[in-house]
Structure formats: structure tokens, C-alpha cells
Protein backbone atom coordinates (compact mmCIF):
# COMPACT_ATOMS: atom_id res chain seq x y z
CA UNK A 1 -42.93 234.30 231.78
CA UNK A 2 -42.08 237.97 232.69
CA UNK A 3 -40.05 236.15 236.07
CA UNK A 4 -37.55 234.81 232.92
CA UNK A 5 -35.35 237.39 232.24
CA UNK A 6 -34.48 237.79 236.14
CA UNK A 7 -34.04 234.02 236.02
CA UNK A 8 -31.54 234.44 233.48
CA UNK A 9 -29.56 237.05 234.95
CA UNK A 10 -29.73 235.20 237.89
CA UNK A 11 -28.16 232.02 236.31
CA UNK A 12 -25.45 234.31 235.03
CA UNK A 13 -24.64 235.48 238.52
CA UNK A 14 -24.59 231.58 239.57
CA UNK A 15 -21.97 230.78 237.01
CA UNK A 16 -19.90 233.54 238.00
CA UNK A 17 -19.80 232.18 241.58
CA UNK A 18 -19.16 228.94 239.93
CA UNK A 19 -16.55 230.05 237.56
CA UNK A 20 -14.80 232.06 240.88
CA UNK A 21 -15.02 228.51 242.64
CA UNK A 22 -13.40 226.82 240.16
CA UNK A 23 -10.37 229.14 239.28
CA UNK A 24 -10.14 229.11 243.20
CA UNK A 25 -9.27 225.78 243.32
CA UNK A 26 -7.15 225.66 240.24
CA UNK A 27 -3.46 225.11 242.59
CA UNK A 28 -1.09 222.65 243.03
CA UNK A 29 -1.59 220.38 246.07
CA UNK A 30 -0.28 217.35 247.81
CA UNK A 31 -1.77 213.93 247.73
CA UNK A 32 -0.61 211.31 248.96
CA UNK A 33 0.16 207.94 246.74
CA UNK A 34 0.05 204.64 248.44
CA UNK A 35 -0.08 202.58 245.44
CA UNK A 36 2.97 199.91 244.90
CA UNK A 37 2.99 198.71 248.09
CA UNK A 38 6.00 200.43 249.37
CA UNK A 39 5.97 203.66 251.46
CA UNK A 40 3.44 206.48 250.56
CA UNK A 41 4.90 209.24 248.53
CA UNK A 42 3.64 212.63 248.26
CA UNK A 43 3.44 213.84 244.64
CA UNK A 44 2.01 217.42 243.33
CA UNK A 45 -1.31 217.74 241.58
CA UNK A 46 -2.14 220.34 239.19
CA UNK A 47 -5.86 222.01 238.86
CA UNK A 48 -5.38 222.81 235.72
CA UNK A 49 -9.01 221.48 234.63
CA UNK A 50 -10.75 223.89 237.17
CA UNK A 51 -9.26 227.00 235.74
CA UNK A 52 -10.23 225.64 232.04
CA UNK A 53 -14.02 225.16 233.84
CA UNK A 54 -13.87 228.53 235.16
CA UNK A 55 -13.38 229.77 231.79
CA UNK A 56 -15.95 227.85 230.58
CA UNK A 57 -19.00 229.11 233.30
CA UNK A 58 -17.94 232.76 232.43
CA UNK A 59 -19.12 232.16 228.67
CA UNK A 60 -21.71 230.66 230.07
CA UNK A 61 -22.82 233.32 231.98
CA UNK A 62 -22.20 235.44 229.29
CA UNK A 63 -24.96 233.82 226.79
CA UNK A 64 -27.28 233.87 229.83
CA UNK A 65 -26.11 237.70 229.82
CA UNK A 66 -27.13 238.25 225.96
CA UNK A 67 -30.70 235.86 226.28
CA UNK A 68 -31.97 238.12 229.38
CA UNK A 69 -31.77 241.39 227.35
CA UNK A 70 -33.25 239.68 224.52
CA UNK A 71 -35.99 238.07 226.71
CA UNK A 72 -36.63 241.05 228.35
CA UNK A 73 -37.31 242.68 224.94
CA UNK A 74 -39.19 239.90 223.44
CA UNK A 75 -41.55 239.77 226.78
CA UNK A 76 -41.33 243.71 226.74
CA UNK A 77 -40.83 243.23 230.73
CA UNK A 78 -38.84 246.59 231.92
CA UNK A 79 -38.01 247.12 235.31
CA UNK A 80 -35.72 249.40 237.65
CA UNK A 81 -34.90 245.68 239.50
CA UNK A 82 -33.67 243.72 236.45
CA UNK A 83 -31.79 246.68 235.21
CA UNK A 84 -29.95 247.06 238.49
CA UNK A 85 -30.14 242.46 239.36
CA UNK A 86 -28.18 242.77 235.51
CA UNK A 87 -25.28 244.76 236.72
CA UNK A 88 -25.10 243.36 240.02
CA UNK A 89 -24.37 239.83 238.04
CA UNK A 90 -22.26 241.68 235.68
CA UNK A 91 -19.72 243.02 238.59
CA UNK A 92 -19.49 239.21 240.17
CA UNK A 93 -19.38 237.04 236.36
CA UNK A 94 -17.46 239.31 234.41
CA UNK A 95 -15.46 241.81 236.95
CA UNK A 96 -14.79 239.87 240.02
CA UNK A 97 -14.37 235.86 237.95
CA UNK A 98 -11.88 237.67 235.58
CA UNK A 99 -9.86 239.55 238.45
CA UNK A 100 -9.38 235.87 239.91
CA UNK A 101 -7.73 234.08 236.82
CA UNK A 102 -5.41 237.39 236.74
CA UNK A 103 -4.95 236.76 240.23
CA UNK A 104 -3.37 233.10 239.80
CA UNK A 105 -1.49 233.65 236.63
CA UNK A 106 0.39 236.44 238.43
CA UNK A 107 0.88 234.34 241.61
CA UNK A 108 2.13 231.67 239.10
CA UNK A 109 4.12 234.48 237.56
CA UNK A 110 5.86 235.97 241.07
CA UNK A 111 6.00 231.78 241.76
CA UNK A 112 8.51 231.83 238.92
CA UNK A 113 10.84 234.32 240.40
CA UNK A 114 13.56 233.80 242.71
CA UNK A 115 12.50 235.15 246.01
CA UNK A 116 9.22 233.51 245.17
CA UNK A 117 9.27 233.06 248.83
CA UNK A 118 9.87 236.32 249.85
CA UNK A 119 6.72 237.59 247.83
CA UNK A 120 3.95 239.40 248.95
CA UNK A 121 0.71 239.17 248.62
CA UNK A 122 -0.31 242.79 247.65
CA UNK A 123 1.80 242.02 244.29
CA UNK A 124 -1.37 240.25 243.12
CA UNK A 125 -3.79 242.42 244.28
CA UNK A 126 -4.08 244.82 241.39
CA UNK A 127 -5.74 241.84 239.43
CA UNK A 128 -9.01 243.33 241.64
CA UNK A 129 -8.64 246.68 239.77
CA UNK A 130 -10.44 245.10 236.97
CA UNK A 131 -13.65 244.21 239.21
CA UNK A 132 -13.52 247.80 241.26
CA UNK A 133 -13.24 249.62 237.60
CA UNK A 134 -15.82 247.10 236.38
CA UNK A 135 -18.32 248.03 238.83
CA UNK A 136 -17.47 251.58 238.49
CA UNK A 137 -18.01 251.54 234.48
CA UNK A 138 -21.73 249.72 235.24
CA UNK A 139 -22.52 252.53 237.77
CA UNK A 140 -21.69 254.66 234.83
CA UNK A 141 -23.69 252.88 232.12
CA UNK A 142 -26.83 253.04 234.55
CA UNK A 143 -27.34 256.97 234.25
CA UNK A 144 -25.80 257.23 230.78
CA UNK A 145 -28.36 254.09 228.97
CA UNK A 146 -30.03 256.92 227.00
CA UNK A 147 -26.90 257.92 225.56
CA UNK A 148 -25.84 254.33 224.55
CA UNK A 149 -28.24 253.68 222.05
CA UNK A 150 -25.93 253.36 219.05
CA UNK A 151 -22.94 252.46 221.38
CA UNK A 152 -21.11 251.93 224.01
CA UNK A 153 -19.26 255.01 225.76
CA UNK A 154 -16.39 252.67 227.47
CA UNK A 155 -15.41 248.69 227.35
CA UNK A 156 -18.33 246.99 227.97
CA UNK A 157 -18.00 244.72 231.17
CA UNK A 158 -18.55 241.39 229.39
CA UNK A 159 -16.47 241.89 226.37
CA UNK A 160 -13.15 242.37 229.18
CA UNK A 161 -14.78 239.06 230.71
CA UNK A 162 -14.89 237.01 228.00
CA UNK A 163 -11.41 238.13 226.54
CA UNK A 164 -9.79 237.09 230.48
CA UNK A 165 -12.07 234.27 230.15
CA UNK A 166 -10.33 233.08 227.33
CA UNK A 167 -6.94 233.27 228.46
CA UNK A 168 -6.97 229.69 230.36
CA UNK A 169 -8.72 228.20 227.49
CA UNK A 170 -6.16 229.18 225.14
CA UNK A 171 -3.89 227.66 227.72
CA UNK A 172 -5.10 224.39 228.02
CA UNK A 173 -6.36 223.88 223.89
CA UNK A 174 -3.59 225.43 221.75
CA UNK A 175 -0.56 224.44 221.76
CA UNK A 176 2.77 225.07 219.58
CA UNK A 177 3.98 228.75 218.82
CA UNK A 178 0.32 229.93 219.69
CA UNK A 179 1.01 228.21 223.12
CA UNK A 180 4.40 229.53 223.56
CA UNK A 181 3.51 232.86 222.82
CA UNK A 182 0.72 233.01 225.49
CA UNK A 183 2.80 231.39 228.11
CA UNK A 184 5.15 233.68 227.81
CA UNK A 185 3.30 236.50 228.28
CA UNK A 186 1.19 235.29 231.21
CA UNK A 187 4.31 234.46 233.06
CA UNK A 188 5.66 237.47 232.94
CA UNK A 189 3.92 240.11 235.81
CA UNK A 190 5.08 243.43 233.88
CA UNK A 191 2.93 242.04 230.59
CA UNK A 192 -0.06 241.24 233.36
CA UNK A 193 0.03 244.34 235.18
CA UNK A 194 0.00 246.46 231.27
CA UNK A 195 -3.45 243.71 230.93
CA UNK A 196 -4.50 245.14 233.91
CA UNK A 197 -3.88 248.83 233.30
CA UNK A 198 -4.91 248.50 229.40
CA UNK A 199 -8.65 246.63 230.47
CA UNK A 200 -9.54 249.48 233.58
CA UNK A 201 -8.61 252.14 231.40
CA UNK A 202 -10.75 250.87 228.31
CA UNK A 203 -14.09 250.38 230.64
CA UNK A 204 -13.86 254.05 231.59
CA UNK A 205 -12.63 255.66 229.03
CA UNK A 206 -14.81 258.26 226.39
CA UNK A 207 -14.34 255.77 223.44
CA UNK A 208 -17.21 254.87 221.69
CA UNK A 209 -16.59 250.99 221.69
CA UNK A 210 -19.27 248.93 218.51
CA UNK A 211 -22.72 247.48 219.93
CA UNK A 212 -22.46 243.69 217.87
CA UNK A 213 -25.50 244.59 216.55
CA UNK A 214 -25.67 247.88 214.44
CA UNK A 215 -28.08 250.75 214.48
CA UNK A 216 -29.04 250.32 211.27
CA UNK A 217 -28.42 247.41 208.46
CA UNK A 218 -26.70 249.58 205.88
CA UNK A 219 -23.24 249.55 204.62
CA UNK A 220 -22.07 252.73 207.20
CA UNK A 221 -23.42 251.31 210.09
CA UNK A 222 -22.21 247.70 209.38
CA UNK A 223 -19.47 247.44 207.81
CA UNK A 224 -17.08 247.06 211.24
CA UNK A 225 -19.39 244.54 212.34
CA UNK A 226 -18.97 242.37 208.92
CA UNK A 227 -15.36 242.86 209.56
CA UNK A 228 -15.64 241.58 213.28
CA UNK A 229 -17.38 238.29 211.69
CA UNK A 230 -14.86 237.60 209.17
CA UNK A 231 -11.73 237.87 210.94
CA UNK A 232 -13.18 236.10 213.67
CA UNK A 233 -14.50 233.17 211.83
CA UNK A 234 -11.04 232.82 209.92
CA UNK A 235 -9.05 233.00 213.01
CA UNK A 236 -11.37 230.37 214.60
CA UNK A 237 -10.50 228.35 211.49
CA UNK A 238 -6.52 229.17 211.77
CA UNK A 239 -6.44 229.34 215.72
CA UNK A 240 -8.86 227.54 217.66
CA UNK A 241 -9.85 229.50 220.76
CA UNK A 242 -6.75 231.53 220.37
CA UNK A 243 -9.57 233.48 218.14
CA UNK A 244 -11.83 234.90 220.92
CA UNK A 245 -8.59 237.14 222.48
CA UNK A 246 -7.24 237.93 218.83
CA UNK A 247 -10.81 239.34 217.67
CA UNK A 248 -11.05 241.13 221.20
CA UNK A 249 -8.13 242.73 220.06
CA UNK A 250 -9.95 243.56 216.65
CA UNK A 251 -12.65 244.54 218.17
CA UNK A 252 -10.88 247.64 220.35
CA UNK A 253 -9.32 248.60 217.52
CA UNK A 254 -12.07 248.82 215.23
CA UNK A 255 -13.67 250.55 217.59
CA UNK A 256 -11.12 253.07 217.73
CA UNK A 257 -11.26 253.54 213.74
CA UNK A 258 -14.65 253.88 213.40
CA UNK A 259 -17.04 257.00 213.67
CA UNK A 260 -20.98 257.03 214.22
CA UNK A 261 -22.54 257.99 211.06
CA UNK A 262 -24.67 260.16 213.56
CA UNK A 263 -21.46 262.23 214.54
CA UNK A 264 -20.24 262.49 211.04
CA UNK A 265 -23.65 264.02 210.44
CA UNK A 266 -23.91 266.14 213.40
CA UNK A 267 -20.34 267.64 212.20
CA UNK A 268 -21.68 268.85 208.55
């Protein structure tokens, strides 16, 4: 039993590869059609279910991401190895999966353009900002864990994960104005790049971003939290899986708003 929480983190760093596999392979391609009897015609086929699977494995890994800390606490199993094994899974499921969807919906974006053909690859390559600044903010979080108690001091990892993560999904299960919307702004590189920017600044920035569960079960501590739950569980109701990036958004700004009853203290 005190192998589990390892196994766990190591099943989160499996569907990261995964998830990376499948948004890989989510591109138009040729096939061939020989069917009516006449002379084979090449027609295009969309992956468009391999990015949606992608999305898919990186929630995945992110409940096998929540069950290892809560394993490891249960077990009380500590060690240097699982702390370091948990942000080595971290970097690939929720840094380097996450750069790779940005990565196609800005080549589908440039794609769009008119010298499509003229564009260059470095144009995506800032989507891999958001691994290189999520591995920086876990090298951060390693020395700092004493002084995270309460909090977290910068985005954590898999919240920018799942909210990427959900982008495809949103894609492929909402549709109307909700649809449009997103389309919109995932075809258009500027709006991408300002993702980009927005995501690596919030994982290293001072702000102290809300643990989802509170330091204490009293009105103060909770009360962002038991906003959190309610918007998200109306939205759900409202949106569909447009919900998960909507209360991502809630969820920075609450984060913003609110002030650790400890530093309100610490002030008087």
C-alpha cells in the first residue's frame, strides 16, 4: 500500500503522454476512398475526436493528481521521491499536454490566414512557454511548500491544465453562441498569444491563488470556496462544459479579491 500514491502519480504522468499522443494526431489527413466503383478519390479527414480524447486523459490525470496527495495523506507515506515523481508528472500532464492543444489551435489559427503557406513554424512555438513557466512555477513550489499551507503563492500547474484542457471539449460539446464565441477566439493568434502571456504570468506571479479546500471551515475562510461551488454548479447547469473555463475564470478572480484571514490579522 505505501507503493500507491507513486502508482498514482505515475498513472497521471501516463495520461499526459496519452493526452500529448492524442492531440498529436488530432490533423487533417488524406485517405483514400475507393468505394463506388469508379476511380479512388482522396478526401480530407478531420481528428477532431483525438483532440476531444486528449482533453479527456488530462482530467484524468488530474483526479489521479488529487487521489495521490490524498493517498499519500491517508497512508501517511512522505517521501523526497514522490514529492519530486509529483512534479515531474505535473510538468508533462498539465504543462507540456496543454502547450500542445495551444500549439494546434494556433497552427489552425496561422492555417486561416492568407500566406498560410508562407508561415513559420516559430509562430507556434510560444504555446511551449506555458510548459517552460510550468516547470519553473513547480521548481518554485518545491522550496516554498512550507509557505503554502493556506495557499497557493502563483497559478497552480493543474488548475492552467485543466482550464486548456477544456478548451477542445468546449469545442466539440457546445454549440450555438457558446460555440461561436469560443471559435472565434481560438482562431484568432493575437487572443492565443494574450492566453499564453495571461497563464505564464499567473503561475509565477506573488498572488495568493484559493487552495479548494479551506484552512479552516468557518465563514472567513470559506466563503470564496462556497462561491466557487455555486457558480460552477449553475454554469454547469446553463453551459455544459463551457463551465470548467468560465469558473477558471472565477476562480482567478476570486482569488484576486480575497485576503487570508491570517494577513488581515497579521496587519492589526
Amino acid at each position: 500500500m505505501k507503493h500507491l500514491p507513486n502508482l498514482l502519480t505515475l498513472a497521471n504522468l501516463l495520461c499526459g503522454c496519452i493526452a500529448i499522443t492524442y492531440v498529436l494526431s488530432a490533423q487533417p489527413f488524406l485517405t483514400m476512398n475507393l468505394q463506388g466503383g469508379g476511380l479512388p478519390s482522396w478526401q480530407w479527414v478531420y481528428g477532431a475526436q483525438q483532440m476531444y480524447l486528449g482533453s479527456i486523459f488530462i482530467g484524468i490525470a488530474a483526479i489521479c493528481d488529487m487521489l495521490d496527495g490524498l493517498t499519500a495523506r491517508a497512508l501517511k507515506v512522505f517521501s523526497p521521491i514522490g514529492k519530486d515523481l509529483d512534479s515531474l508528472a505535473d510538468v508533462v500532464s498539465f504543462g507540456v499536454a496543454p502547450s500542445v492543444i495551444i500549439f494546434k489551435f494556433l497552427w489552425d489559427a496561422q492555417m486561416g490566414e492568407k500566406n498560410a503557406f508562407d508561415v513559420n513554424m516559430l509562430g507556434m512555438a510560444p504555446a511551449f512557454l506555458i510548459a517552460c513557466f510550468a516547470a519553473l512555477r513547480l521548481a518554485k513550489y518545491n522550496i516554498t511548500t512550507a509557505a503554502q499551507k493556506s495557499y497557493f503563492i502563483g497559478m497552480p500547474v493543474p488548475a492552467v491544465g485543466i482550464f486548456v484542457g477544456s478548451l477542445p471539449l468546449v469545442m466539440w460539446f457546445n454549440s450555438g453562441i457558446i460555440h461561436h464565441y469560443f471559435a472565434m477566439g481560438l482562431q484568432n493568434k493575437w487572443v492565443l498569444y494574450l492566453i499564453i502571456a495571461l497563464l505564464c504570468w499567473l503561475m509565477v506571479s506573488g498572488v495568493k491563488f484559493i487552495k479548494m479546500i479551506p484552512a479552516k471551515w468557518n465563514f472567513a475562510h470559506a466563503w470564496p470556496h462556497l462561491v466557487l461551488v455555486v457558480f460552477t454548479g449553475t454554469a454547469i447547469a446553463l453551459f455544459s462544459v463551457a463551465a470548467i473555463p468560465l469558473a477558471f475564470i472565477v476562480y482567478v478572480l476570486l482569488s484576486f479579491i480575497y485576503r487570508q484571514p491570517e494577513t488581515i490579522e497579521n496587519n492589526n
